[in-house]
Protein backbone atom coordinates (compact mmCIF):
# COMPACT_ATOMS: atom_id res chain seq x y z
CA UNK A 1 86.90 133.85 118.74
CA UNK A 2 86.89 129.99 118.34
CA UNK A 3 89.94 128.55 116.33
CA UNK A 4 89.07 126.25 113.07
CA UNK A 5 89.63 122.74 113.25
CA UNK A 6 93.03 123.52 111.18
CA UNK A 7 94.23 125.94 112.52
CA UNK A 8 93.59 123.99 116.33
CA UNK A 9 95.29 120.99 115.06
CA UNK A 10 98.00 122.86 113.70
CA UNK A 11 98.84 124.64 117.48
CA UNK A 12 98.90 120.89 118.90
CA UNK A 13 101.68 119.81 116.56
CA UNK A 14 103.16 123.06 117.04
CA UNK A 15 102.78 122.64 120.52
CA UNK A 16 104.56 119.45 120.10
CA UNK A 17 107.22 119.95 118.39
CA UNK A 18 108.55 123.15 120.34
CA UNK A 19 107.80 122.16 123.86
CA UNK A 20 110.43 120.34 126.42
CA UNK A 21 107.96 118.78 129.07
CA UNK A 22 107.86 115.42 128.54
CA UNK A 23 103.66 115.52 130.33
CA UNK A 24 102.95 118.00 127.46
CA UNK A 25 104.36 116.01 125.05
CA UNK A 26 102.21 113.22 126.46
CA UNK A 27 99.01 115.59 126.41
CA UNK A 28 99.38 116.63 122.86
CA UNK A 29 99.76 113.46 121.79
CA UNK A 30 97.09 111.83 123.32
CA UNK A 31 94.58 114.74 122.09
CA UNK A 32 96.07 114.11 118.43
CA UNK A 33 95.58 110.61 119.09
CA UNK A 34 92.06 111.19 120.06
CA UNK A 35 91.13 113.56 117.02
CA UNK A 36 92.46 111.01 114.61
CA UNK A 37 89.47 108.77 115.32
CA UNK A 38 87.33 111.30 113.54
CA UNK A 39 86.89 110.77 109.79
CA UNK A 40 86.37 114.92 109.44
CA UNK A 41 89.74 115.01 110.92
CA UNK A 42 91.88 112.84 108.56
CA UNK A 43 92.69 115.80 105.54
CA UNK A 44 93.77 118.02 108.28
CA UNK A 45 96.21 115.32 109.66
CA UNK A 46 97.75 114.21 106.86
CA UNK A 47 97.81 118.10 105.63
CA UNK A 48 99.78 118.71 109.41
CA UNK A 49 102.10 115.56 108.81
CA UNK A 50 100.51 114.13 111.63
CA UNK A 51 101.15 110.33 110.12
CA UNK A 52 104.72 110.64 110.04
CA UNK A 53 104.28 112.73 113.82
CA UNK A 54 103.01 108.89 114.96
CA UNK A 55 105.62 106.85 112.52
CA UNK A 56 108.53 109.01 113.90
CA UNK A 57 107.24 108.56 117.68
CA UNK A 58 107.22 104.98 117.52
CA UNK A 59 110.68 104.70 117.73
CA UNK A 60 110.84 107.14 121.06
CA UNK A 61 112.08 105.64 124.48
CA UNK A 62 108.59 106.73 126.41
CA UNK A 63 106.70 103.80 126.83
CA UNK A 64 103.54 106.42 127.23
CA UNK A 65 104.50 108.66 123.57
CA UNK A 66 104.55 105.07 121.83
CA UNK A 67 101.10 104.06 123.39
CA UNK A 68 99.68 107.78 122.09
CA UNK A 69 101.39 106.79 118.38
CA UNK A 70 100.34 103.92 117.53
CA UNK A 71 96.67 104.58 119.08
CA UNK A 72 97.02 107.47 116.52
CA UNK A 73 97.79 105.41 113.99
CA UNK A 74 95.36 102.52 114.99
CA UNK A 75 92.60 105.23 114.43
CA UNK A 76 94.20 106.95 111.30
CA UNK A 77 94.74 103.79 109.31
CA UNK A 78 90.86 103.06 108.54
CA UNK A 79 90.83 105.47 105.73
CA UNK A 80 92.40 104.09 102.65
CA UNK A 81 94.47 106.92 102.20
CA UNK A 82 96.14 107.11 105.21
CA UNK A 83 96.65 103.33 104.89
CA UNK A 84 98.40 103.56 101.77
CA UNK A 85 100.60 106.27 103.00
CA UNK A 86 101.36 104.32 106.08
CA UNK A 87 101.98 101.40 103.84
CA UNK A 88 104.54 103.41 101.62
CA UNK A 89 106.05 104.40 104.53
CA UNK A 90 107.46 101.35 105.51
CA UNK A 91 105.22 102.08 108.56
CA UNK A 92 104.68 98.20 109.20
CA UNK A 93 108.22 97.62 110.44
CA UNK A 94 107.17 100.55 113.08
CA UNK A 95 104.14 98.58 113.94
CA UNK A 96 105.40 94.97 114.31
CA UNK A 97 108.12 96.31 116.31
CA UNK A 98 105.41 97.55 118.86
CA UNK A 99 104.75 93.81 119.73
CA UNK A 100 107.51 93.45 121.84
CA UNK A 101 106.65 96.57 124.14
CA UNK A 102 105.60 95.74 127.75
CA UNK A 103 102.50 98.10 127.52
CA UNK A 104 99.55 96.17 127.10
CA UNK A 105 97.57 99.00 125.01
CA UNK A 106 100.65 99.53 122.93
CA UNK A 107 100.28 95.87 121.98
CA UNK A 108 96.67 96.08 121.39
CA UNK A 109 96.83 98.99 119.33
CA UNK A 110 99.35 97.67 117.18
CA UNK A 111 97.79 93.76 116.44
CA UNK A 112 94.96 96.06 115.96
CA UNK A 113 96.85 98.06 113.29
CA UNK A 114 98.35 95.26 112.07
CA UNK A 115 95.23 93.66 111.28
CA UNK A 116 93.86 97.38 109.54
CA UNK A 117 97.38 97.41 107.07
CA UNK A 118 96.91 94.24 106.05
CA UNK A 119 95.86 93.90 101.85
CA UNK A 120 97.01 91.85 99.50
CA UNK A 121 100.01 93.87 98.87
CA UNK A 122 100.92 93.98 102.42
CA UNK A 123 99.90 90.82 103.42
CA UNK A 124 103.46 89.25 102.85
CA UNK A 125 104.92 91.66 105.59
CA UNK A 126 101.89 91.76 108.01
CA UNK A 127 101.51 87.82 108.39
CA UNK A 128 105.31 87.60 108.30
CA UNK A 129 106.65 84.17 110.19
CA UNK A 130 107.90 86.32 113.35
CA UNK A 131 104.19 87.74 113.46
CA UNK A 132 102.76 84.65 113.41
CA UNK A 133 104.92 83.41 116.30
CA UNK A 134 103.88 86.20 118.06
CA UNK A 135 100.63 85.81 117.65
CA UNK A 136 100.72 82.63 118.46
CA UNK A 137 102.59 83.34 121.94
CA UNK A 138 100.16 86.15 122.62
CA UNK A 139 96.66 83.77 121.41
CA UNK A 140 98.17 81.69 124.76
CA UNK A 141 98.44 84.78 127.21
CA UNK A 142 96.23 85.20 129.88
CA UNK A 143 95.13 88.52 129.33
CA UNK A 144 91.57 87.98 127.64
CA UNK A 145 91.60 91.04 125.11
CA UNK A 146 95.10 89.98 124.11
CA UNK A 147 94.83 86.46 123.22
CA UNK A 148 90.64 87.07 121.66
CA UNK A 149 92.42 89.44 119.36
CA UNK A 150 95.72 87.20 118.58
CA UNK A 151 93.54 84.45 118.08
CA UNK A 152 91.56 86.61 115.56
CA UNK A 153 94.57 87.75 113.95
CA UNK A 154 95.73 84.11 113.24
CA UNK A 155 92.36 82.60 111.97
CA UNK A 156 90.91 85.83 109.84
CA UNK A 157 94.45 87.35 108.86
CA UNK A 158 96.94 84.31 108.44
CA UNK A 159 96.97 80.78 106.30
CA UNK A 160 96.70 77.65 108.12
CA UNK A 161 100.26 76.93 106.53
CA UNK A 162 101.45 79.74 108.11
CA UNK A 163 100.38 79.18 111.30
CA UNK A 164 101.63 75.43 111.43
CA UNK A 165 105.25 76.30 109.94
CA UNK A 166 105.04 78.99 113.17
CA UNK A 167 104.05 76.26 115.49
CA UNK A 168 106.67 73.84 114.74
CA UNK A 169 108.92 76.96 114.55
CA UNK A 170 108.23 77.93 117.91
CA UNK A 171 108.95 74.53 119.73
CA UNK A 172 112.27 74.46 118.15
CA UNK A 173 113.24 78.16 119.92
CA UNK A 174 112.88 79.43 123.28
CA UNK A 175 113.94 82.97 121.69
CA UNK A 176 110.17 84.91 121.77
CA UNK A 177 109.04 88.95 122.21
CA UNK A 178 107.76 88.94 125.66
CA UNK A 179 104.17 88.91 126.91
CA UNK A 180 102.66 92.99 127.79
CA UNK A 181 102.22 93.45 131.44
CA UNK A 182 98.89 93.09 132.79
């Protein structure tokens, strides 16, 4: 007998929660990660708790749970609900402080996610002055996809005044998040 979508979803955050290997961790999140990009998905997910799942793993030590998170989250935060709720959950600080990790998809996922929270509400803490200098450090890398998307970021998500007062900001410190690993 095949299991509903539901009650599926429901035995991977079981699955999660209760076991001790760190690879099945890994393997559940990744597969929650991956059903998040489907729109029929999103009820279930936020019915499971799924969002706060992803906002409470961003804040784990494995490099590899993180990458799953925010990729969840990345996916999730299209719909407006799930946006909102992310939003409310102060789930921006969680994102912005997945710019510093050395994982380049971690980084991609969360400019990307960045660029998906931003409204007009959230705009102040999306585009905020240590983003922008970020952005600006990472629209210099030499990784391609990270400095196309940075770039992006700064000319479709962030004032011209804002990216200036970052500039002269930056030459004044030699205090930056570092560059992901290629």
């Amino acid at each position: 007998m095949e299991l509903g979508r539901l009650e599926y979803l429901q035995a991977l955050v079981t699955e999660f929660q209760v076991t001790d290997s760190p690879e099945a961790k890994e393997q559940v999140l990744a597969n929650l990660a991956n059903f998040a990009y489907d729109p029929k998905n999103y009820e279930y997910l936020r019915q499971l708790q799924v969002l706060d799942l992803f906002l409470d793993t961003l804040t784990e030590d494995s490099e590899t749970l993180v990458e799953f998170a925010i990729g969840g989250l990345c996916n999730l935060c299209l719909d407006k609900t799930n946006k909102d709720y992310i939003l409310e959950a102060n789930g921006v600080e969680h994102v912005i402080n997945c710019l510093s990790s050395s994982n380049e998809e971690t980084v991609m996922s969360a400019v990307t996610t960045l660029m998906y929270l931003t409204t007009p509400q959230s705009r102040q803490q999306t585009t905020a002055l240590p983003v922008v200098e970020c952005m600006l450090r990472f629209s210099l890398s030499a990784n391609r996809r990270l400095s196309n998307l940075a770039t992006l970021f700064l000319e479709d998500y962030c004032t011209p005044t804002q990216v200036e007062e970052a500039r002269n900001l930056s030459k004044h410190t030699a205090v930056g998040i570092p560059l992901p690993k290629d």
